[in-house]
C-alpha atoms as a PDB file:
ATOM      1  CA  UNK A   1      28.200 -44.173   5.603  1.00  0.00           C
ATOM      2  CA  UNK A   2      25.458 -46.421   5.019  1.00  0.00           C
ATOM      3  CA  UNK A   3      23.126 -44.740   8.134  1.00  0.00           C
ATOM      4  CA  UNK A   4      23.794 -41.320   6.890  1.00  0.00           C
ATOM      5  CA  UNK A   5      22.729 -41.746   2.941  1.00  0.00           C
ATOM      6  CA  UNK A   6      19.431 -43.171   4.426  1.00  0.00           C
ATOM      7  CA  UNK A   7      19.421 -40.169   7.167  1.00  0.00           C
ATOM      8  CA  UNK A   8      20.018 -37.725   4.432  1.00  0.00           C
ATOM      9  CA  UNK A   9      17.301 -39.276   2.302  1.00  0.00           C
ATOM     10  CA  UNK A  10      14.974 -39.155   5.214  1.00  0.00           C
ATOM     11  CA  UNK A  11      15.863 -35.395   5.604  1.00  0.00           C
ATOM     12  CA  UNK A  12      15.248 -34.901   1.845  1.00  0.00           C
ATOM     13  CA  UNK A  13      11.754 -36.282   1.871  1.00  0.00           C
ATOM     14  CA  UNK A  14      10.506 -34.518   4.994  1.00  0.00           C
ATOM     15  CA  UNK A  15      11.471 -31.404   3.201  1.00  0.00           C
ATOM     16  CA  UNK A  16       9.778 -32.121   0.409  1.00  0.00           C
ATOM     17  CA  UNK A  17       6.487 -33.035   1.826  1.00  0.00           C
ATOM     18  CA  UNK A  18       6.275 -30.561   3.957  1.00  0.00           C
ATOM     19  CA  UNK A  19       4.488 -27.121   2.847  1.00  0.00           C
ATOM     20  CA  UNK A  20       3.215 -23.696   3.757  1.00  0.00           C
ATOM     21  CA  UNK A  21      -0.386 -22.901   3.938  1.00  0.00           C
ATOM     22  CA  UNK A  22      -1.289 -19.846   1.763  1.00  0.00           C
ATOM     23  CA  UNK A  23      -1.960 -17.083   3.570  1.00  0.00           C
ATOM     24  CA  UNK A  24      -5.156 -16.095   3.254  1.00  0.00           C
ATOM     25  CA  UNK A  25      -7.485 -14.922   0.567  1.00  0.00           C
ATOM     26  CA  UNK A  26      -7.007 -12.615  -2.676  1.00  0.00           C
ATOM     27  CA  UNK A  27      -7.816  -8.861  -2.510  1.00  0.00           C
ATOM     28  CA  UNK A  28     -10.997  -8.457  -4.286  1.00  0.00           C
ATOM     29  CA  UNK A  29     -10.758  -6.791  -7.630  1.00  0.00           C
ATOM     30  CA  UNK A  30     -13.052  -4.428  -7.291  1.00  0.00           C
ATOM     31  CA  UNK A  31     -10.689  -2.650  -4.635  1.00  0.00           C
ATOM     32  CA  UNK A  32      -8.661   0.325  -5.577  1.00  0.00           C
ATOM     33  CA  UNK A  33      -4.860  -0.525  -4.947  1.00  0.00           C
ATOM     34  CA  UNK A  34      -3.160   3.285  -4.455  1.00  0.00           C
ATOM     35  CA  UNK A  35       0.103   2.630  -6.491  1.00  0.00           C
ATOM     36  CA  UNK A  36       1.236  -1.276  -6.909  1.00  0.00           C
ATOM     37  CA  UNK A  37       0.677  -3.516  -9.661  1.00  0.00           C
ATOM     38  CA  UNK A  38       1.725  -6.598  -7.154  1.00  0.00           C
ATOM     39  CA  UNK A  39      -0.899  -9.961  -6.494  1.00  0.00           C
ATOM     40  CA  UNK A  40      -1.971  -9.563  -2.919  1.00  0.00           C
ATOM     41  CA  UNK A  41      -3.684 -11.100  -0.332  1.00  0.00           C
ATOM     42  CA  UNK A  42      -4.883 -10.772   3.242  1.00  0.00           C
ATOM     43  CA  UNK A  43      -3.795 -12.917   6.151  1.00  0.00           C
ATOM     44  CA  UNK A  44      -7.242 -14.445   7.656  1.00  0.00           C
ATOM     45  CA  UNK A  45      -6.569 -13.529  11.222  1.00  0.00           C
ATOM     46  CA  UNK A  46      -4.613 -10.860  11.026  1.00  0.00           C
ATOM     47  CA  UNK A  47      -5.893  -8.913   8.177  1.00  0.00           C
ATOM     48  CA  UNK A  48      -2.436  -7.715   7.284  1.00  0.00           C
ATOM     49  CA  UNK A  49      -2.433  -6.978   3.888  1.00  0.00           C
ATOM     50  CA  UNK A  50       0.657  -9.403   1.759  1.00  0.00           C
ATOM     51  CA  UNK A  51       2.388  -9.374  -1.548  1.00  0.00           C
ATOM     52  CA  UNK A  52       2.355 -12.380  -3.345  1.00  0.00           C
ATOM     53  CA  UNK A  53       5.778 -13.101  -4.774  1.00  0.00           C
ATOM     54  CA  UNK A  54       5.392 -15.692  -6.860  1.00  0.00           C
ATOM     55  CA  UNK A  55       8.642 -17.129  -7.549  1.00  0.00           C
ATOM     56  CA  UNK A  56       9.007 -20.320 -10.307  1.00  0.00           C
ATOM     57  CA  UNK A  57      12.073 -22.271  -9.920  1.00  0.00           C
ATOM     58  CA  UNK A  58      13.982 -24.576 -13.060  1.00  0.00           C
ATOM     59  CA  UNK A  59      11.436 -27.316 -12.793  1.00  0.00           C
ATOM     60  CA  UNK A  60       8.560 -24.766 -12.857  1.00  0.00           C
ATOM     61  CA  UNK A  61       7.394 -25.444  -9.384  1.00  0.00           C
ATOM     62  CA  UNK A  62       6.149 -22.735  -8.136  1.00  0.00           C
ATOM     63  CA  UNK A  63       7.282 -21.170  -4.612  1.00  0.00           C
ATOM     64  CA  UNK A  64       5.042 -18.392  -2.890  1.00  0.00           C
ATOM     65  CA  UNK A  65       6.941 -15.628  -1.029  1.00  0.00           C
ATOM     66  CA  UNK A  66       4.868 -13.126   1.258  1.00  0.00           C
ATOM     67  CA  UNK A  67       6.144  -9.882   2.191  1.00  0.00           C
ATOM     68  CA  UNK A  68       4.302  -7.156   4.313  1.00  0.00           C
ATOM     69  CA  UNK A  69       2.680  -4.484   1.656  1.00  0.00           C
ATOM     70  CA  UNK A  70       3.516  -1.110   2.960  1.00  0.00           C
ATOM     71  CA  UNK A  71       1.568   2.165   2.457  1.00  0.00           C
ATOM     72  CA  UNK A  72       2.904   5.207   0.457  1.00  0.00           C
ATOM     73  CA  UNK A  73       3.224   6.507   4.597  1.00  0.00           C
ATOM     74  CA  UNK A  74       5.771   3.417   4.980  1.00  0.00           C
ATOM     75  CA  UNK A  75       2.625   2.056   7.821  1.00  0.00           C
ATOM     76  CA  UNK A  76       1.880  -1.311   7.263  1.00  0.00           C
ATOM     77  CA  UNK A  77      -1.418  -2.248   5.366  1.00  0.00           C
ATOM     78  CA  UNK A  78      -4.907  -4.181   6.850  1.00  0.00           C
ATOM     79  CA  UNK A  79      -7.849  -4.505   4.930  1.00  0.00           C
ATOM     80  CA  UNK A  80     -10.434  -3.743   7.076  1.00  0.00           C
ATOM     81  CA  UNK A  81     -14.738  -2.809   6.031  1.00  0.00           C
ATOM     82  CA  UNK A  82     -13.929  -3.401   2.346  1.00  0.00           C
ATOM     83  CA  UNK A  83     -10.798  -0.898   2.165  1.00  0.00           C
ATOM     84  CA  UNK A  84      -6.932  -1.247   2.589  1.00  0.00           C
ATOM     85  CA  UNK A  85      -5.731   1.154   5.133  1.00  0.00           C
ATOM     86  CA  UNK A  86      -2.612   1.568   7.054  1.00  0.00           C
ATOM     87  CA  UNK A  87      -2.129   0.015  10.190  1.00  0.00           C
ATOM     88  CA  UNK A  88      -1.273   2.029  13.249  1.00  0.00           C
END
């Protein structure tokens, strides 16, 4: 019993140190979004365009979630020479 409080502790704390890099940087402002009102923000190697879904749990830690940010086509987005267009 003993060996698995102190393996479930270990467990615990590698959980909580670990973390997820953010995934890139912010849209710039100054770029027209066509229809969303969501944060988002482009994957550095990819250039795939992400919404930020930032989610706050009870202790008001806050958790990012990034989901793919689709055209009004249903194409996935890039940002590519300043602009967001769909990917093909």
């Amino acid at each position: 019993m003993k060996k698995l409080t102190i393996s479930m502790i270990l467990i615990i704390c590698i959980i909580l140190l670990s973390g997820c890099d953010e995934v890139g940087e912010s849209i710039p402002s100054d770029i027209q979004i066509e229809y969303s009102d969501f944060d988002l923000v482009i994957d550095s190697n990819t250039n795939i365009v992400y919404i930020d879904n930032a989610v706050s749990n009870a202790n008001g830690i806050e958790h990012h979630v990034y989901t793919p940010y689709y055209s009004k086509n249903g194409k996935i987005c890039k940002f590519v020479d300043g602009k967001i267009i769909d990917w093909e």
